[in-house]
Protein backbone atom coordinates (compact mmCIF):
# COMPACT_ATOMS: atom_id res chain seq x y z
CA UNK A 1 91.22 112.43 104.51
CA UNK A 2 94.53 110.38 103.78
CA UNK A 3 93.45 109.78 99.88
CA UNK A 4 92.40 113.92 99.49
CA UNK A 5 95.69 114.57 100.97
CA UNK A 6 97.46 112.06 98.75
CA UNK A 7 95.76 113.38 95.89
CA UNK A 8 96.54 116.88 96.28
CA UNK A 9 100.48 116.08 97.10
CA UNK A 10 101.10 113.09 95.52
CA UNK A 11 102.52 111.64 98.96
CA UNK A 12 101.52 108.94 101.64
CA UNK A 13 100.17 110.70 104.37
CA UNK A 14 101.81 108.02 106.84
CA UNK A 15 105.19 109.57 104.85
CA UNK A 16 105.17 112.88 106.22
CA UNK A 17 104.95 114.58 108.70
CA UNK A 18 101.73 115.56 108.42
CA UNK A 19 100.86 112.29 109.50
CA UNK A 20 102.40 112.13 112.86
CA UNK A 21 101.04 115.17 113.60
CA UNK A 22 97.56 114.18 112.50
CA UNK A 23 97.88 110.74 115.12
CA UNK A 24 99.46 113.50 117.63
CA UNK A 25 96.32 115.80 117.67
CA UNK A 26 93.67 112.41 118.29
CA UNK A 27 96.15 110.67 121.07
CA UNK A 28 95.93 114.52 122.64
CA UNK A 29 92.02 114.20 122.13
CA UNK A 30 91.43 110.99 123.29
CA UNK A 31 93.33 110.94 126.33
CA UNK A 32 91.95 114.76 126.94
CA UNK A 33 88.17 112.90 126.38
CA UNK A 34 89.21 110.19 128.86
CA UNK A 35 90.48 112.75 131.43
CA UNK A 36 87.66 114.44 131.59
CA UNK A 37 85.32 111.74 132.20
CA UNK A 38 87.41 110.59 135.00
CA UNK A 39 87.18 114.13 136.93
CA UNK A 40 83.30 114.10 136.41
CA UNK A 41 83.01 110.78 137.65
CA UNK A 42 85.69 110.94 140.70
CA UNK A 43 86.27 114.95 141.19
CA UNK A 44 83.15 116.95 140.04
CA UNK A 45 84.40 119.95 140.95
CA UNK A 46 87.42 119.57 138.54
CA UNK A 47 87.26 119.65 135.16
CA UNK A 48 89.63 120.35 131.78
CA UNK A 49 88.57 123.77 131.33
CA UNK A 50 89.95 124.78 134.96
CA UNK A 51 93.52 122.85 134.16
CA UNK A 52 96.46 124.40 135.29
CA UNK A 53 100.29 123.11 135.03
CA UNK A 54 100.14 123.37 138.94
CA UNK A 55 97.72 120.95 139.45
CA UNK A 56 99.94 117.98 139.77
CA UNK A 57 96.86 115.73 140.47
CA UNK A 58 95.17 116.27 136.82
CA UNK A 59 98.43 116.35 135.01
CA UNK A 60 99.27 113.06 136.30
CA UNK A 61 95.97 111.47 135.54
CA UNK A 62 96.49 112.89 131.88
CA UNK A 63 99.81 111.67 131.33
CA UNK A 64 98.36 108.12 132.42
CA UNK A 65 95.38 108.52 130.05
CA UNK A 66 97.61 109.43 127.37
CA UNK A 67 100.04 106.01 128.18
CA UNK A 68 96.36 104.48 127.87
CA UNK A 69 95.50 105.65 124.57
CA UNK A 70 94.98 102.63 122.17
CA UNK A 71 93.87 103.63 118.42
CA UNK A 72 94.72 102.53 115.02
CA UNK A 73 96.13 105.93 113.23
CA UNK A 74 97.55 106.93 110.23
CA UNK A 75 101.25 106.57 110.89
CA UNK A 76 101.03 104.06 113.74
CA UNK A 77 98.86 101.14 115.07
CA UNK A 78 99.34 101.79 119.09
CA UNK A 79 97.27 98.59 121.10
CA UNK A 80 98.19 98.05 124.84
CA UNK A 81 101.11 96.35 126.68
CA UNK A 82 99.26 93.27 127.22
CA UNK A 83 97.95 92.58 124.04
């Protein structure tokens, strides 16, 4: 993905900001992924596709996942506090 998008515009993906938003969209995913296992595992009858902005519970848990998320992307390497 980076080099096709390097070759077609001659810039860096991690220069743009393409590429934050790229890293924006899998930290969104991954702690969206993460969420949702936790609610089948602790809260079975909650899930993602019933989310609503009033449901302080599942909005909290997200923004923790999200905190959470560890990955190596395009415009930043993001590992855990304790590492």
């Amino acid at each position: 993905m980076e080099a096709r998008y390097q070759n077609k515009t001659g810039k860096p993906l991690q220069d743009t900001d393409a590429g934050f938003a790229y890293d924006a969209v899998w930290a969104l995913a991954m702690a969206l992924n993460k969420t949702e296992e936790y609610l089948r595992e602790t809260k079975s009858w909650l899930s993602i596709d019933s989310f609503t902005y009033a449901n302080a519970e599942v909005m909290e848990y997200f923004n923790r996942s999200l905190e959470e998320t560890n990955f190596t992307g395009v415009t930043v390497s993001k590992r855990d506090k304790s590492s």
